[in-house]
Protein backbone atom coordinates (compact mmCIF):
# COMPACT_ATOMS: atom_id res chain seq x y z
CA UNK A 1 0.00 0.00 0.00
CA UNK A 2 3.11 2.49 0.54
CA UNK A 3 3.84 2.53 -2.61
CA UNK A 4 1.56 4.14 -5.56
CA UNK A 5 2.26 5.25 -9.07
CA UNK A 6 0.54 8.61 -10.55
CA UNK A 7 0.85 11.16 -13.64
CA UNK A 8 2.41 13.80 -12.14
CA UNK A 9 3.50 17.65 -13.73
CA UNK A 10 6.55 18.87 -12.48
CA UNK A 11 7.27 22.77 -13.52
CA UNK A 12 9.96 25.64 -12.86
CA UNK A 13 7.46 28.15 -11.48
CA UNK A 14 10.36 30.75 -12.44
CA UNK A 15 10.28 29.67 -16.02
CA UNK A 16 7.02 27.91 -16.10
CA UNK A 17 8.89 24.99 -17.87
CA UNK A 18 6.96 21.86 -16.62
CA UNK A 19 7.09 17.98 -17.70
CA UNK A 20 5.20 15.75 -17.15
CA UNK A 21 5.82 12.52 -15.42
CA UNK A 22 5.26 9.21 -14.46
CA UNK A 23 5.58 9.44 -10.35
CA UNK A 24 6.16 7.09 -7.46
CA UNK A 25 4.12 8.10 -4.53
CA UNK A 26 6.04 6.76 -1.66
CA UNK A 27 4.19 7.10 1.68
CA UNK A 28 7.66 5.52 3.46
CA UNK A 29 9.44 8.99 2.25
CA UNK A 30 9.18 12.43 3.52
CA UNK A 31 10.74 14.13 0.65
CA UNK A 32 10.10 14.20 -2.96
CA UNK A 33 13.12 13.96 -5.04
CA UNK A 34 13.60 14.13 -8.92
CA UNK A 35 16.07 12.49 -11.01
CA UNK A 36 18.89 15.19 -12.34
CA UNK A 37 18.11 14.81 -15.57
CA UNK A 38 14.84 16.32 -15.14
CA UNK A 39 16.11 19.09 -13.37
CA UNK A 40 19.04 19.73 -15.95
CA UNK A 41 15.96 20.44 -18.07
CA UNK A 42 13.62 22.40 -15.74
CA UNK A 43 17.00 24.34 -15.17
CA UNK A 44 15.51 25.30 -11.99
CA UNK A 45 17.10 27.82 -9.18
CA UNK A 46 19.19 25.59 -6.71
CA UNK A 47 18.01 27.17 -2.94
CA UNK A 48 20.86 24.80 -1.47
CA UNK A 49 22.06 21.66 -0.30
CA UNK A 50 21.48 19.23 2.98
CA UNK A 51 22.71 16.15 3.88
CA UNK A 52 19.87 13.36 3.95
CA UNK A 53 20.21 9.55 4.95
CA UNK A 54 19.31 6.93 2.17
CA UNK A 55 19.49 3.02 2.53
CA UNK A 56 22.91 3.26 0.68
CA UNK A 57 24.44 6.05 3.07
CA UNK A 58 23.96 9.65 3.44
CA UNK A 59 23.87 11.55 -0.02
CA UNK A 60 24.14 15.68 -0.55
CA UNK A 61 21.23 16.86 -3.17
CA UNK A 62 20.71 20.23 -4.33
CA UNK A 63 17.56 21.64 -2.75
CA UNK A 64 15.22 23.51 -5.06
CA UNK A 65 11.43 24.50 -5.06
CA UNK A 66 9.55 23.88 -7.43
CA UNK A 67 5.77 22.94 -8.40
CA UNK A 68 3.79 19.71 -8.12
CA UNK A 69 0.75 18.97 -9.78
CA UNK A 70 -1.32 15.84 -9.19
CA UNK A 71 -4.90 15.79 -11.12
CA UNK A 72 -6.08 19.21 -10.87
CA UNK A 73 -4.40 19.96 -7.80
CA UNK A 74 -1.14 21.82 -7.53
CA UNK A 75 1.16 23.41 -4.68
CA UNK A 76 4.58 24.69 -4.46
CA UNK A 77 6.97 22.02 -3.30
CA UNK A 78 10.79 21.93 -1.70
CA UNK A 79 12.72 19.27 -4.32
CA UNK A 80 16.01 17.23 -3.80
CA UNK A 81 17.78 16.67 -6.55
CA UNK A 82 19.49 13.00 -7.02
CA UNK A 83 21.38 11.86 -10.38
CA UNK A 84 20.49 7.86 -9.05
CA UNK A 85 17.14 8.37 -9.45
CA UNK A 86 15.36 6.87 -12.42
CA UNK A 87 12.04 8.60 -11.81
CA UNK A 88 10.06 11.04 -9.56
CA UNK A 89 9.34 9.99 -5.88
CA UNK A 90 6.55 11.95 -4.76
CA UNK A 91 7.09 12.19 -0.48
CA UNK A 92 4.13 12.44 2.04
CA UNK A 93 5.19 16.09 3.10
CA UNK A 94 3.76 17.20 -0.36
CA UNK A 95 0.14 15.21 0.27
CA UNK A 96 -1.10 16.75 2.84
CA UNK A 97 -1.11 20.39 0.96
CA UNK A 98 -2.66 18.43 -2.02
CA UNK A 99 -5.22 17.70 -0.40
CA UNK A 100 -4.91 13.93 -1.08
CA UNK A 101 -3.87 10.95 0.67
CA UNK A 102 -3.39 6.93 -0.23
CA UNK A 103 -6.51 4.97 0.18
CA UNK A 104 -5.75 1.78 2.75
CA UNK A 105 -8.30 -0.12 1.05
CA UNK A 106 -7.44 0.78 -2.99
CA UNK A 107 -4.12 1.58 -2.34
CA UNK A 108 -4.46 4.68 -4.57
CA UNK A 109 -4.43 8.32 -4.28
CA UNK A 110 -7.62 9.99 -2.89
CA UNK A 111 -8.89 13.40 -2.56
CA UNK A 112 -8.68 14.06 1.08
CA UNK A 113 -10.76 16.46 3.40
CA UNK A 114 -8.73 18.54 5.99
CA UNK A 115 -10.78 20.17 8.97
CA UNK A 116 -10.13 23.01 10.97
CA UNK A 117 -10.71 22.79 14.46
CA UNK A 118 -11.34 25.88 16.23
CA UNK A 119 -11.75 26.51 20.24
CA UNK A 120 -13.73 29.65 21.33
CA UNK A 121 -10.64 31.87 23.13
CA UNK A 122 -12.11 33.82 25.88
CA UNK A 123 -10.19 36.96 25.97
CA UNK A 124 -10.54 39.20 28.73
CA UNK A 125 -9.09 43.46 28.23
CA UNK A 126 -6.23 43.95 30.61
CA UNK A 127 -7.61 44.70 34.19
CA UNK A 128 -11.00 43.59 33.44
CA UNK A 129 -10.87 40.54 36.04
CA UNK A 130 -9.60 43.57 38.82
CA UNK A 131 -12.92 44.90 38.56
């Protein structure tokens, strides 16, 4: 169930270059990192670099933002850029501001419904309770 495939777009919103993309959804991931060669042709603005632990050591991508867009649904996105990558892995932190979420049942992607809860904040003026 972790793991689910989508079509994906994947743009420069400095450029407004986009490709789309085959994408692997992986809820065991946090990030979402794209293969170099797609970002040698996005030529998107690198925003830095961070050390991050993978299953064959800690690597050192570039960092970039960019823009993810799953069905109609699209949200700026913080990238990592890998060159051992052979495709798009699309990481939970991205879900949650799309609004969608992997179906336990289906195993596929799902539009999801985020609530707002509000408490009732009693605020009393500054010497009020002296009265």
């Amino acid at each position: 169930m972790g793991h689910v495939w989508v079509r994906a777009m994947i743009r420069n919103s400095f450029t407004d270059r986009s490709i789309p993309v085959k994408a692997l959804v992986n809820t065991g991931a946090i990030d979402t990192v794209i293969p170099r060669r797609i970002a040698e042709e996005l030529q998107p603005p690198i925003t830095g670099r961070s050390t991050v632990p993978t299953t064959k050591g800690p690597v050192e991508p570039y960092e970039y933002t960019g823009v993810i867009g799953i069905t109609s649904r699209r949200r700026a996105a913080p990238m990592l850029v890998l060159k051992d990558v052979g495709f798009p892995l699309i990481g939970v932190a991205i879900l949650k501001p799309l609004s969608l979420e992997v179906t336990s049942v289906t195993g596929r992607l799902r539009g999801s419904v985020a609530f707002l809860h509000l408490r009732r904040i009693r605020v009393m003026r500054l010497g009020a309770h002296l009265r």
